[in-house]
PDB file of N, CA and C in Angstrom:
ATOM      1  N   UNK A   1       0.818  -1.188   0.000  1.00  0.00           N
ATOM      2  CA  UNK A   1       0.000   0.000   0.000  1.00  0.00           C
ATOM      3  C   UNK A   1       0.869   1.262   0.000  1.00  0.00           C
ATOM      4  N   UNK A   2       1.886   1.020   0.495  1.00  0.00           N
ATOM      5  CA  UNK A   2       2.654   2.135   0.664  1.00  0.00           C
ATOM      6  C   UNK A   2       3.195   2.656  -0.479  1.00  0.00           C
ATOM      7  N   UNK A   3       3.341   1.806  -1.502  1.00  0.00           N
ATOM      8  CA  UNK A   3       4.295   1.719  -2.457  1.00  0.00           C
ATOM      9  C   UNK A   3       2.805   2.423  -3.678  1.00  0.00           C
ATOM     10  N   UNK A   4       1.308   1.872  -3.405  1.00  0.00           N
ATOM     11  CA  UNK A   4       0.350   2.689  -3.839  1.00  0.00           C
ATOM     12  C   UNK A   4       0.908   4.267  -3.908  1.00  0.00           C
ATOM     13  N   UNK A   5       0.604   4.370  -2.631  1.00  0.00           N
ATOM     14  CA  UNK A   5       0.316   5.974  -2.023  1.00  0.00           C
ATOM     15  C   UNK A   5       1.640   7.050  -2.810  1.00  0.00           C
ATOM     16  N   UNK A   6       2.473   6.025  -2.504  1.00  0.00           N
ATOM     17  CA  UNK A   6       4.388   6.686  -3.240  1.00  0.00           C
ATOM     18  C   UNK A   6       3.721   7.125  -4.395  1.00  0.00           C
ATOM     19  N   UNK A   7       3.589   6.335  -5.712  1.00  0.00           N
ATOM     20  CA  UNK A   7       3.337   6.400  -6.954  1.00  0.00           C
ATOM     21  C   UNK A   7       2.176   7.348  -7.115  1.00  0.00           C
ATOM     22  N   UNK A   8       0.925   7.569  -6.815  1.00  0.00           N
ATOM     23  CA  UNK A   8       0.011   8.107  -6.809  1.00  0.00           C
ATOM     24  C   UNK A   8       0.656   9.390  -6.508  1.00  0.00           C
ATOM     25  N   UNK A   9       1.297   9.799  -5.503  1.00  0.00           N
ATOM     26  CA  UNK A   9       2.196  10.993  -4.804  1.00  0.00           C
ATOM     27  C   UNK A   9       3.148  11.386  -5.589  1.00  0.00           C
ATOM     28  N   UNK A  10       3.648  10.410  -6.512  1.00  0.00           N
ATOM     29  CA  UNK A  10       4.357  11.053  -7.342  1.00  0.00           C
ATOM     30  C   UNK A  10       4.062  11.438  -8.718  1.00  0.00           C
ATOM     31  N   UNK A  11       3.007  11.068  -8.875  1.00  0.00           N
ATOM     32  CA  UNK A  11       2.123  11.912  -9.933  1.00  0.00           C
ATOM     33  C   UNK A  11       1.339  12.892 -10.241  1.00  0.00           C
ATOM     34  N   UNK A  12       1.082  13.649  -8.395  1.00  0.00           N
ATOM     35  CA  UNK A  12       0.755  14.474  -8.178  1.00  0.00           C
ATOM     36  C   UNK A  12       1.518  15.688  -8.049  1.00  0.00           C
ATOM     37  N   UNK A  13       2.762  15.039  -7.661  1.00  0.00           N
ATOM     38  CA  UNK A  13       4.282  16.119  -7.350  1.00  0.00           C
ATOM     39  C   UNK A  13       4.632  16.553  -9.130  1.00  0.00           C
ATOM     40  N   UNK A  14       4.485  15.317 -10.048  1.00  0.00           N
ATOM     41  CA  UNK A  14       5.131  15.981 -11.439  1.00  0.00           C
ATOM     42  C   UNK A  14       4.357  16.673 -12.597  1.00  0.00           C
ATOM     43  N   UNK A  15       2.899  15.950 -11.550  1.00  0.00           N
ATOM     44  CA  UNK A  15       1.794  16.736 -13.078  1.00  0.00           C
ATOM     45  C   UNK A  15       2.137  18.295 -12.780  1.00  0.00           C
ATOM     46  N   UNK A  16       1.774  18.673 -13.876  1.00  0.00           N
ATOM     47  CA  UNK A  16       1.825  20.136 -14.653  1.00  0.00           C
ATOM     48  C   UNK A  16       0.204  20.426 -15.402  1.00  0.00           C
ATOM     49  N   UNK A  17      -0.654  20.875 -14.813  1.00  0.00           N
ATOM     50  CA  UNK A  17      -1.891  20.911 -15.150  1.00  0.00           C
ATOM     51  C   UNK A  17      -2.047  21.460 -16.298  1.00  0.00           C
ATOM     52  N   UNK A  18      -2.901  21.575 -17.193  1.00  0.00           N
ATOM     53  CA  UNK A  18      -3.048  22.503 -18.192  1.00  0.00           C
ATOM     54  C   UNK A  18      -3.941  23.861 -17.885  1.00  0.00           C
ATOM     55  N   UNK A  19      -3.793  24.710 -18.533  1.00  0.00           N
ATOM     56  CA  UNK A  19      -4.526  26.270 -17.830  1.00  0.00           C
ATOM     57  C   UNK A  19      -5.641  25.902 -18.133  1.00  0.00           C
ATOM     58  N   UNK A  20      -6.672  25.793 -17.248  1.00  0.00           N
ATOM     59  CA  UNK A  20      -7.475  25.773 -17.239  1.00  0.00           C
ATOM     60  C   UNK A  20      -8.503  26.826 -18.810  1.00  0.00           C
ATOM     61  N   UNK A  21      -8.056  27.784 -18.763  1.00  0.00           N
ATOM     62  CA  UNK A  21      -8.652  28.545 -20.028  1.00  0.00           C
ATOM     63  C   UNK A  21      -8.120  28.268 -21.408  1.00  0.00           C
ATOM     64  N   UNK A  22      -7.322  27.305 -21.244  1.00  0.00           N
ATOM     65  CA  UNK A  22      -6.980  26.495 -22.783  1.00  0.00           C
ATOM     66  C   UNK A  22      -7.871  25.367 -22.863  1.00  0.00           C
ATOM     67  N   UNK A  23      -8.531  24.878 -22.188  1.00  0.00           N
ATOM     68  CA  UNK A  23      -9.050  23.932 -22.322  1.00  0.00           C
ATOM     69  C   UNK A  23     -10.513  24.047 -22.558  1.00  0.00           C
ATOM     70  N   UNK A  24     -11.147  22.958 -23.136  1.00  0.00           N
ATOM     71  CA  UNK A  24     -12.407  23.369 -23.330  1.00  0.00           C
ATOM     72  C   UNK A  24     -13.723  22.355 -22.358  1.00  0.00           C
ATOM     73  N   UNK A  25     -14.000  23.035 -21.624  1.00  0.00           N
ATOM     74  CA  UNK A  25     -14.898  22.633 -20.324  1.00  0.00           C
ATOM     75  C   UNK A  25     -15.456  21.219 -20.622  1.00  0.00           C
ATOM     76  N   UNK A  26     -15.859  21.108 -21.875  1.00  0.00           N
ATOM     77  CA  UNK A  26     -16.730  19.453 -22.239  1.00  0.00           C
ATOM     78  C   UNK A  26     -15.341  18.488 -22.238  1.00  0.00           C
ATOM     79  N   UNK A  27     -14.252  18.500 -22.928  1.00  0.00           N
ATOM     80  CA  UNK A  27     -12.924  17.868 -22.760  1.00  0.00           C
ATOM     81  C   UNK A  27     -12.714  17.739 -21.420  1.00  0.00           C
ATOM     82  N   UNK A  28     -12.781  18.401 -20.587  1.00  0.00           N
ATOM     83  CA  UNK A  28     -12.509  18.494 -19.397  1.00  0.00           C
ATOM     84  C   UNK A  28     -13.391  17.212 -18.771  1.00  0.00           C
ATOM     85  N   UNK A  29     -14.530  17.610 -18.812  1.00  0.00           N
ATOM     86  CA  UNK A  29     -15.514  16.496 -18.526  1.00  0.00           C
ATOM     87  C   UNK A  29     -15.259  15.285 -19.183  1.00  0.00           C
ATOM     88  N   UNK A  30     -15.060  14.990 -20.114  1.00  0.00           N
ATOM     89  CA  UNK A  30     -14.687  13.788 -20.951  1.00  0.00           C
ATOM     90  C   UNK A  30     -13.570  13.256 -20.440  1.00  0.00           C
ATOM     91  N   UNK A  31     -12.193  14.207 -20.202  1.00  0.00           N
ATOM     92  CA  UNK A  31     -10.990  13.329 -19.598  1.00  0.00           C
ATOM     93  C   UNK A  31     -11.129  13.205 -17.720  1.00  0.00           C
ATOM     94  N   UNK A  32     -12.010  13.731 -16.977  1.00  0.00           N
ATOM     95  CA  UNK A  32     -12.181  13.334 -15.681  1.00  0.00           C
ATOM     96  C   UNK A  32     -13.435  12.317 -16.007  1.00  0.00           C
ATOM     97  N   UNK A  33     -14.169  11.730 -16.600  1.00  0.00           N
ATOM     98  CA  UNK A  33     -15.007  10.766 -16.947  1.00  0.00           C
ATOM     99  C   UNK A  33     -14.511   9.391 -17.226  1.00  0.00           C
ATOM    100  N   UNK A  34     -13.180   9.911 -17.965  1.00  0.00           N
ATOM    101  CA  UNK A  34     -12.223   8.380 -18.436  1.00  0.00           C
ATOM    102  C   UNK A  34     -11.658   8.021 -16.762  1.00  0.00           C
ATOM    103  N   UNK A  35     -10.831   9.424 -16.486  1.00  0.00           N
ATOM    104  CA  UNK A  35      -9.988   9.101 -15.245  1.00  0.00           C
ATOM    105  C   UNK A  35     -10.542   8.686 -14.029  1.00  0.00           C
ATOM    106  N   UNK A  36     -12.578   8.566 -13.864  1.00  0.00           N
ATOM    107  CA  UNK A  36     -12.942   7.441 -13.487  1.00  0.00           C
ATOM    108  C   UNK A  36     -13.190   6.351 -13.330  1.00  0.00           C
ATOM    109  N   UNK A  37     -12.911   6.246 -14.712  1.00  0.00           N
ATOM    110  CA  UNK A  37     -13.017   4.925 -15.400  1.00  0.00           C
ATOM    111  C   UNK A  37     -11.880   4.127 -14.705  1.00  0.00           C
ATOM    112  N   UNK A  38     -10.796   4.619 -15.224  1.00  0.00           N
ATOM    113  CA  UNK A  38      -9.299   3.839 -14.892  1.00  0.00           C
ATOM    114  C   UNK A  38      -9.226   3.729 -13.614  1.00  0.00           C
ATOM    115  N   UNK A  39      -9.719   4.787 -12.726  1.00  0.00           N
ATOM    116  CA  UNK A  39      -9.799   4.046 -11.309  1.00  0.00           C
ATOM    117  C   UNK A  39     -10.618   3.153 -11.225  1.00  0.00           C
ATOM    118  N   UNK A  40     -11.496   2.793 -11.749  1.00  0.00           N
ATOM    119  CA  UNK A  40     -12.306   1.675 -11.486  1.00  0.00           C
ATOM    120  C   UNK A  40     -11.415   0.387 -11.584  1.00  0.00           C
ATOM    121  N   UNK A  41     -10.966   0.678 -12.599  1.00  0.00           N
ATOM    122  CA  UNK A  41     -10.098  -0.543 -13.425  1.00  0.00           C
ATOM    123  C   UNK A  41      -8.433  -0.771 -12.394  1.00  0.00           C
ATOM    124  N   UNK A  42      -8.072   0.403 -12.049  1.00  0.00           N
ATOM    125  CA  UNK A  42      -7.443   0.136 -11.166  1.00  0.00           C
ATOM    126  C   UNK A  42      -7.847  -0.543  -9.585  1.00  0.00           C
ATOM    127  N   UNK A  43      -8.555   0.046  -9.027  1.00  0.00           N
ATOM    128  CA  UNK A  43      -9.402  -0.488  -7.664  1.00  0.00           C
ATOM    129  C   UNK A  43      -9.716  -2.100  -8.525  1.00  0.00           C
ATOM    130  N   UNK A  44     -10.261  -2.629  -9.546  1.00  0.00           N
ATOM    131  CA  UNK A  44     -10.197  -3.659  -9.481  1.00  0.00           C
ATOM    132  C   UNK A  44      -9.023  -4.756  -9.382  1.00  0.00           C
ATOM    133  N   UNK A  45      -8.105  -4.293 -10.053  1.00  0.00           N
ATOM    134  CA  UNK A  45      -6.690  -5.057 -10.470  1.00  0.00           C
ATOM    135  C   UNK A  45      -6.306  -4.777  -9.438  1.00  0.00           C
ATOM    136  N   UNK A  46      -6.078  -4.024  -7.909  1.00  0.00           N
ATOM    137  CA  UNK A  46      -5.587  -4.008  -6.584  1.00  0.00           C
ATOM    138  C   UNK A  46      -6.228  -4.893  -6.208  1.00  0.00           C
ATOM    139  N   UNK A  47      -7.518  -5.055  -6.193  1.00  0.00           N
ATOM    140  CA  UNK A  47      -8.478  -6.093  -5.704  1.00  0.00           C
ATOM    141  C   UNK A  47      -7.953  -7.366  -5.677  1.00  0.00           C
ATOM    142  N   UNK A  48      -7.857  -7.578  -7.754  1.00  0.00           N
ATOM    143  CA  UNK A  48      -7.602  -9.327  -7.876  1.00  0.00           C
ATOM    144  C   UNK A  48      -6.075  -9.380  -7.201  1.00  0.00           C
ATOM    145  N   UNK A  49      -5.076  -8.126  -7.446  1.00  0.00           N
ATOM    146  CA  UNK A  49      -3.886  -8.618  -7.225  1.00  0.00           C
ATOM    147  C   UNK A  49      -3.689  -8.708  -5.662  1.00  0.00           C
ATOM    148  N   UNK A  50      -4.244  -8.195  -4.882  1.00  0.00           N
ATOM    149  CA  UNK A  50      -3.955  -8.450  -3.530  1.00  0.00           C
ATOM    150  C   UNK A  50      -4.917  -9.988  -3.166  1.00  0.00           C
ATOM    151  N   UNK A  51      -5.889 -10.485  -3.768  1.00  0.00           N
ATOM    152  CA  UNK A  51      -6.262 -11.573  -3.808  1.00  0.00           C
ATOM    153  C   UNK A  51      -5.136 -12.633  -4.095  1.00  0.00           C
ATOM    154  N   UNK A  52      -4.819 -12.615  -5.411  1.00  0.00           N
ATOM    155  CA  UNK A  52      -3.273 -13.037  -5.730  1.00  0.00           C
ATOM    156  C   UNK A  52      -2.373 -13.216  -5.217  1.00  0.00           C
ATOM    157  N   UNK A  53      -2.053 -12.220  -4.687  1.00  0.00           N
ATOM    158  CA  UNK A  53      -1.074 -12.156  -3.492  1.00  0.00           C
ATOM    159  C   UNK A  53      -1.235 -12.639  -2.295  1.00  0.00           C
ATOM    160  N   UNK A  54      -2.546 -13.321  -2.029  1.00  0.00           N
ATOM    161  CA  UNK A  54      -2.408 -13.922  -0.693  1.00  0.00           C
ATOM    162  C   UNK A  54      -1.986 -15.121  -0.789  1.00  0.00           C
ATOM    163  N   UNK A  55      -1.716 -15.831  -1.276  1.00  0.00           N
ATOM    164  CA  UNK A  55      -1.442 -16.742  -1.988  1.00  0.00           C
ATOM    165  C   UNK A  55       0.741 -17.301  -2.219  1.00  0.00           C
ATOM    166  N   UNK A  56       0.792 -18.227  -2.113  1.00  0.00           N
ATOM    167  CA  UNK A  56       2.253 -18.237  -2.374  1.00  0.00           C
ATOM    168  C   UNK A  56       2.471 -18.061  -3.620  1.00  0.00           C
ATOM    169  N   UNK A  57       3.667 -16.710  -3.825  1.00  0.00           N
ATOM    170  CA  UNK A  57       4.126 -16.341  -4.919  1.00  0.00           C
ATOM    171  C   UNK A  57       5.755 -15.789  -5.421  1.00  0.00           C
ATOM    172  N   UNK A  58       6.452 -16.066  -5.947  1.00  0.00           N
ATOM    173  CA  UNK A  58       7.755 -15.590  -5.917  1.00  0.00           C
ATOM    174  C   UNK A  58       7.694 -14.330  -6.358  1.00  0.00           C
ATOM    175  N   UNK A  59       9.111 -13.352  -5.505  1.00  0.00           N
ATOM    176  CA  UNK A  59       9.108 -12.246  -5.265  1.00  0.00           C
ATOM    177  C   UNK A  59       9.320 -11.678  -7.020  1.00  0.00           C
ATOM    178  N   UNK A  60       9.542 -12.100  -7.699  1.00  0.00           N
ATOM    179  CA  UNK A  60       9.062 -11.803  -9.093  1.00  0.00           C
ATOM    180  C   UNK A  60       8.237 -11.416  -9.708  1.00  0.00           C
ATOM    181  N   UNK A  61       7.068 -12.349  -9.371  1.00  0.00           N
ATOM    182  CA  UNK A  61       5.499 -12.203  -9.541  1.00  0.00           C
ATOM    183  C   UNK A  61       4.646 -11.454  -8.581  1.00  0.00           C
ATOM    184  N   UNK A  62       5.371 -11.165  -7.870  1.00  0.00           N
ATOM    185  CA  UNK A  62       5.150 -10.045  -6.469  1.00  0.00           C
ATOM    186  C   UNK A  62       4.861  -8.795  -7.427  1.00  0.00           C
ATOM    187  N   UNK A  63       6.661  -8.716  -7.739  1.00  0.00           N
ATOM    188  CA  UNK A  63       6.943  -7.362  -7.686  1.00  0.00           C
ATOM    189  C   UNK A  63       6.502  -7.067  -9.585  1.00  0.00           C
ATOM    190  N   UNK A  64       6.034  -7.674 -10.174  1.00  0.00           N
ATOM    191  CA  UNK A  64       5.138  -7.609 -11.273  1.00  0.00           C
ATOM    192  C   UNK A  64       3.857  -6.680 -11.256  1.00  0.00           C
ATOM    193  N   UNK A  65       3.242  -7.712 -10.389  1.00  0.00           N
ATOM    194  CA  UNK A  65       1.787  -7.641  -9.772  1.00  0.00           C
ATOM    195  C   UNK A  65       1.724  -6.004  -9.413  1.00  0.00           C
ATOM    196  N   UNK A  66       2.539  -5.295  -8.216  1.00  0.00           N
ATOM    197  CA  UNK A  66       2.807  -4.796  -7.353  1.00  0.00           C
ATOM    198  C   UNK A  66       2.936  -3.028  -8.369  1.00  0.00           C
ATOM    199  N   UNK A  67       3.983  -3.324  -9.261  1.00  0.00           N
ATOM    200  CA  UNK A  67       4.457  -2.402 -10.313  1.00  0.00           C
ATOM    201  C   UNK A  67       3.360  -2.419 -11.622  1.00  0.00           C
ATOM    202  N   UNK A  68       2.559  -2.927 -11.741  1.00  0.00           N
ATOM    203  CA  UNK A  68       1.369  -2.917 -12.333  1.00  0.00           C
ATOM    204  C   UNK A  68       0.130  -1.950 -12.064  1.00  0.00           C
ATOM    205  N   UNK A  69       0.182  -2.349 -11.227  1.00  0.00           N
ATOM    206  CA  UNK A  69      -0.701  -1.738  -9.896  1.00  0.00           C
ATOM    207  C   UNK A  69      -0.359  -0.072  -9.466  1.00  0.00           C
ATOM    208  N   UNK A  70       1.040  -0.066  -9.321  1.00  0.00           N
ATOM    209  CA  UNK A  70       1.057   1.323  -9.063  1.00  0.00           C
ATOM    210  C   UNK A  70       1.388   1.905 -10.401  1.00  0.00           C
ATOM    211  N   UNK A  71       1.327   1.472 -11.254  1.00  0.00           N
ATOM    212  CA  UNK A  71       1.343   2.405 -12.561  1.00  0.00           C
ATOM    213  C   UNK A  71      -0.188   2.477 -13.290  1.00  0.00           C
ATOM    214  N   UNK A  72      -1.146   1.626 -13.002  1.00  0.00           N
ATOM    215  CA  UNK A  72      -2.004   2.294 -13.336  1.00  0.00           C
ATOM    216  C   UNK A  72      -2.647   2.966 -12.436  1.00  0.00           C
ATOM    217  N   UNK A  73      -2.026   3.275 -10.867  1.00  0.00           N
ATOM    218  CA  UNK A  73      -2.959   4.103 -10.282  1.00  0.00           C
ATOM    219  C   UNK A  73      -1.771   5.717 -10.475  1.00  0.00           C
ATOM    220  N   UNK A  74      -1.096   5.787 -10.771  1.00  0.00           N
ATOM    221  CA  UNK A  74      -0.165   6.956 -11.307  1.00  0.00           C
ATOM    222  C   UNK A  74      -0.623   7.415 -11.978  1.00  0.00           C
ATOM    223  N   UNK A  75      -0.675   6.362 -13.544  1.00  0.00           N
ATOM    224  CA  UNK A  75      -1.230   7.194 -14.525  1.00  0.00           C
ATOM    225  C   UNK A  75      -2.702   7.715 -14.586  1.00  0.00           C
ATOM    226  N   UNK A  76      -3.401   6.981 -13.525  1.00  0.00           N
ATOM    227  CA  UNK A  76      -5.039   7.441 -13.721  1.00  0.00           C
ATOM    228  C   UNK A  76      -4.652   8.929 -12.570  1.00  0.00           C
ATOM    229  N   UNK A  77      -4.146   9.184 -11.490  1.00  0.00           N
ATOM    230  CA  UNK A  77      -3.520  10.225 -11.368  1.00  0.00           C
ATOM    231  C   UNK A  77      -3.446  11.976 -12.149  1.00  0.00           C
ATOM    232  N   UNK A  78      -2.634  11.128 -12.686  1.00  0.00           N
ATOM    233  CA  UNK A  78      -2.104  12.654 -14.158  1.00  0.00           C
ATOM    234  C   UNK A  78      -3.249  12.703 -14.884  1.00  0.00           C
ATOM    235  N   UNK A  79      -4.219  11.474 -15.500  1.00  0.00           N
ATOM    236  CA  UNK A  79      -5.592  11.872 -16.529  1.00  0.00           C
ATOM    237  C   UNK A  79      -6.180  12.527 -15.525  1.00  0.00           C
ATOM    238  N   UNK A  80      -6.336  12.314 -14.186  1.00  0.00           N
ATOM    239  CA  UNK A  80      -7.508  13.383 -13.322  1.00  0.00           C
ATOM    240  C   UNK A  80      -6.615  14.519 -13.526  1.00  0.00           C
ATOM    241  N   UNK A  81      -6.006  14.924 -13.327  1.00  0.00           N
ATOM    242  CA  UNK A  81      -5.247  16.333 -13.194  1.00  0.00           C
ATOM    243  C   UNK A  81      -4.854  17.001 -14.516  1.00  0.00           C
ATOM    244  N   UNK A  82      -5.085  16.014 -15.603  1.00  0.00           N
ATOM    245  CA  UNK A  82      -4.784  16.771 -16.745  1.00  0.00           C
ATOM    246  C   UNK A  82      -3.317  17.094 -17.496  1.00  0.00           C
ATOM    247  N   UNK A  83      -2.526  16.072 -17.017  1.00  0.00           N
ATOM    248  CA  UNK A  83      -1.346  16.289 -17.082  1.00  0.00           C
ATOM    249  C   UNK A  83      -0.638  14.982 -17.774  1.00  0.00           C
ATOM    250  N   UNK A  84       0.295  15.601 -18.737  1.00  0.00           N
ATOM    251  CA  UNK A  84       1.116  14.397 -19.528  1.00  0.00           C
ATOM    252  C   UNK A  84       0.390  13.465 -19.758  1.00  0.00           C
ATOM    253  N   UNK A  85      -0.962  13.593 -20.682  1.00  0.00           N
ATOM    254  CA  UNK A  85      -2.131  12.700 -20.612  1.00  0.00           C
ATOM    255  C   UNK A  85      -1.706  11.896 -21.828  1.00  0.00           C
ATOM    256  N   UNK A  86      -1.050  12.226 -23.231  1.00  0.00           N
ATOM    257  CA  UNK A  86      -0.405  11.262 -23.812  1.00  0.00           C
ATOM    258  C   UNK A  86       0.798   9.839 -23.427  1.00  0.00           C
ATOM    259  N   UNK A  87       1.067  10.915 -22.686  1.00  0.00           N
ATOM    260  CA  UNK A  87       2.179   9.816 -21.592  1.00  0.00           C
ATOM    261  C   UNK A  87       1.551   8.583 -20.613  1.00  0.00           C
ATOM    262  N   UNK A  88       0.268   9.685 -19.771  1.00  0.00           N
ATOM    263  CA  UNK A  88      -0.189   8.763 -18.870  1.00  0.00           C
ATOM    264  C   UNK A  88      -0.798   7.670 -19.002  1.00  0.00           C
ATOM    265  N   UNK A  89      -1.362   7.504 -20.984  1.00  0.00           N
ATOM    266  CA  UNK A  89      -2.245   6.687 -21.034  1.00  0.00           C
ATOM    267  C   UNK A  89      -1.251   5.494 -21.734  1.00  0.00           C
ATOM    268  N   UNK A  90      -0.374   6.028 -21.792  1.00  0.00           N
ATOM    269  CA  UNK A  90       0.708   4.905 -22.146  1.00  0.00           C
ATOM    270  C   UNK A  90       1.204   4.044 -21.482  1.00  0.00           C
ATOM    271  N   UNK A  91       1.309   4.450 -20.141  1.00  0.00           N
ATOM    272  CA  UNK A  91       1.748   3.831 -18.843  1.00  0.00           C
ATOM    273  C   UNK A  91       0.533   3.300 -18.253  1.00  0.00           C
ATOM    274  N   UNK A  92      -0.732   3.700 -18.294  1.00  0.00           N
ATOM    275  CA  UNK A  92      -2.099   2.703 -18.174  1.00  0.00           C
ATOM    276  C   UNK A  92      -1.987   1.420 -18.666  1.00  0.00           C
ATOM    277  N   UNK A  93      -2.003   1.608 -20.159  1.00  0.00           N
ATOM    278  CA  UNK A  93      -2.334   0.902 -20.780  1.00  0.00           C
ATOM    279  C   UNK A  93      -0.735  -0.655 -20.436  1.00  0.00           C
ATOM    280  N   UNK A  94       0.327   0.216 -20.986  1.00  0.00           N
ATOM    281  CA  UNK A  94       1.498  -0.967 -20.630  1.00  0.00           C
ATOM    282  C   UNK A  94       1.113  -1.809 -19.003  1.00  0.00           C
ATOM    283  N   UNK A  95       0.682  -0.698 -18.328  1.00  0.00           N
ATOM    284  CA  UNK A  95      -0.033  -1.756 -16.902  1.00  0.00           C
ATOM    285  C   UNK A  95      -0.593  -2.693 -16.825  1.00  0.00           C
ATOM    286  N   UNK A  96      -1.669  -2.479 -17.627  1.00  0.00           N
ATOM    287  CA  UNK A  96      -2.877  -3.337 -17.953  1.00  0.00           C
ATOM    288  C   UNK A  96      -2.633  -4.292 -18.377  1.00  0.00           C
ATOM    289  N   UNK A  97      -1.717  -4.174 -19.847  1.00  0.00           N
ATOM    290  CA  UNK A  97      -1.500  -5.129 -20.513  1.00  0.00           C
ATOM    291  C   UNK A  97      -0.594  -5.997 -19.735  1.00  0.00           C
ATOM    292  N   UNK A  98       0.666  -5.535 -18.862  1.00  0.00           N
ATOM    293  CA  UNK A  98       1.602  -6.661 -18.387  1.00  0.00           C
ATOM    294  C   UNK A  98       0.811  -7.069 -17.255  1.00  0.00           C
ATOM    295  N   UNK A  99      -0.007  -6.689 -16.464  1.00  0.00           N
ATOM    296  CA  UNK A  99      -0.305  -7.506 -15.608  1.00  0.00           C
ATOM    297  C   UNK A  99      -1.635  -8.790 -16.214  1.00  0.00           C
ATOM    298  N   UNK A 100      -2.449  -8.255 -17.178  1.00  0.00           N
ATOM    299  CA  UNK A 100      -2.420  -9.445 -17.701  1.00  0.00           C
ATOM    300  C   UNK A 100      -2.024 -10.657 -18.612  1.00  0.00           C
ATOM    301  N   UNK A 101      -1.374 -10.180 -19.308  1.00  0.00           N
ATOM    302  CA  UNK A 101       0.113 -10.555 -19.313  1.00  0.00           C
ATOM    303  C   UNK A 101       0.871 -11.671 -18.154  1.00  0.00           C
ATOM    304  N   UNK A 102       1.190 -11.076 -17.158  1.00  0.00           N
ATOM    305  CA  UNK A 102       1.607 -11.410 -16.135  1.00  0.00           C
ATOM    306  C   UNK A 102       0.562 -12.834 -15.927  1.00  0.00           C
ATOM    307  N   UNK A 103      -0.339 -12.597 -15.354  1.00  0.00           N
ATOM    308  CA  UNK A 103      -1.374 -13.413 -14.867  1.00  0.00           C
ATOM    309  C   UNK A 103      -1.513 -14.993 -16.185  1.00  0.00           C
ATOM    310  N   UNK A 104      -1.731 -14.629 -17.114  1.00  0.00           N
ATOM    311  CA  UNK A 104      -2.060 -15.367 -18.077  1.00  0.00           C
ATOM    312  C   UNK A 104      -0.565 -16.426 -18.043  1.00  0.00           C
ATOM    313  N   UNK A 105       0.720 -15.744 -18.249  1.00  0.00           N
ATOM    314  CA  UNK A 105       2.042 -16.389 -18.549  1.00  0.00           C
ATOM    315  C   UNK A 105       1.851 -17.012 -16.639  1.00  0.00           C
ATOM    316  N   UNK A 106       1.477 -16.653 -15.691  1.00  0.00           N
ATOM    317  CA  UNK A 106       1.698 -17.506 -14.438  1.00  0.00           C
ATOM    318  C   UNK A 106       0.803 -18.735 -14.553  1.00  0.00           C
ATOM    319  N   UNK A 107      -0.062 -18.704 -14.825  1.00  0.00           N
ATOM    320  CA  UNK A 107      -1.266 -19.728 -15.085  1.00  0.00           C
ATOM    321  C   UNK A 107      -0.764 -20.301 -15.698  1.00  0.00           C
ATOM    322  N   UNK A 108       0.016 -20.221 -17.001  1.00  0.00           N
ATOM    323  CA  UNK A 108       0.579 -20.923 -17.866  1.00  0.00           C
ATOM    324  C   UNK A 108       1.525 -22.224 -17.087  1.00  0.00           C
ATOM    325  N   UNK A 109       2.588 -21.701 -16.982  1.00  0.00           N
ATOM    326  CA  UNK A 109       3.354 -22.331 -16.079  1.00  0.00           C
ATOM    327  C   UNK A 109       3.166 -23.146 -15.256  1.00  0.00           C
ATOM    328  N   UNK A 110       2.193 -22.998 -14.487  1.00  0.00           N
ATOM    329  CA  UNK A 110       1.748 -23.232 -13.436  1.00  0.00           C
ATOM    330  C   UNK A 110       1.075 -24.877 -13.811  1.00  0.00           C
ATOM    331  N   UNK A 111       0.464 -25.012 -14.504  1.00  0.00           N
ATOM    332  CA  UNK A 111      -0.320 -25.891 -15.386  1.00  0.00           C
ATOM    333  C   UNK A 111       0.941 -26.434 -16.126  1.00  0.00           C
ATOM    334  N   UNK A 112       1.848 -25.961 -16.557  1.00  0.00           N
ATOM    335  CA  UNK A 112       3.022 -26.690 -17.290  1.00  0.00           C
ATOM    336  C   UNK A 112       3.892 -27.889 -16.296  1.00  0.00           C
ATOM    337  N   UNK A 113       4.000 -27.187 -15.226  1.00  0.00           N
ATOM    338  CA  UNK A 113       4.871 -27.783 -14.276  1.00  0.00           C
ATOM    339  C   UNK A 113       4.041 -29.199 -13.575  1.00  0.00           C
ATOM    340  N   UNK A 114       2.526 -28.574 -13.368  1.00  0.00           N
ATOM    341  CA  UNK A 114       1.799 -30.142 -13.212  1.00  0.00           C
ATOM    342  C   UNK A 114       1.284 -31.086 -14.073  1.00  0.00           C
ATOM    343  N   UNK A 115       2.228 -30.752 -15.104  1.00  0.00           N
ATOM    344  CA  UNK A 115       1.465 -31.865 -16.208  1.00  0.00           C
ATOM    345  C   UNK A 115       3.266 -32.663 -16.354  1.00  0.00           C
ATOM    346  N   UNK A 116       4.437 -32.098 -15.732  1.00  0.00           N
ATOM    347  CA  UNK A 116       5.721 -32.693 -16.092  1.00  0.00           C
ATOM    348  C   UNK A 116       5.916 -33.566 -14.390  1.00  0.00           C
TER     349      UNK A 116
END
């Protein structure tokens, strides 16, 4: 959790907002609409991954899980605030994808090793 709060904190320390009077009020609404979204999606993937994690797991698949997790709650971060939003959704998305990713290649294995 701690390692949450860090990342989240540090996306708050580097965003750079946009002026508010460059922007156009419905955009505005549209990108704090997504950046609910992704928390959703984040609060879930903390969910399964601390589920996951109760579980015996090597510090690999820990620290996968773990770095997944705090990058999509970073980048949903900067989309609320409006900041480095090309960037942020890059680092969403690479989240998303490696932790399932992640999940799919552990299952894999996992099933490999009890069939040898």
């Amino acid at each position: 959790m701690a390692g949450l709060v860090l990342s989240m904190t540090i996306a708050v320390v580097v965003s750079v907002p946009l002026a508010s009077s460059a922007v156009e009020p419905e955009l505005v609404l549209l990108l704090r609409g997504m950046a609910l979204i992704k928390a959703a999606i984040a609060l879930a993937a903390l969910a399964l991954s601390l589920w996951r994690l109760g579980r015996p797991v090597s510090g690999r698949v820990a620290l996968g899980y773990l770095s997944g997790v705090w990058s999509l709650a970073g980048a949903t971060v900067l989309i609320w605030q409006l900041s480095f939003i090309p960037a942020a959704a890059i680092i969403f998305h690479v989240g998303m994808f490696g932790l399932l990713a992640l999940a799919w290649r552990e299952g894999r294995s996992d099933s490999l090793r009890s069939k040898a």
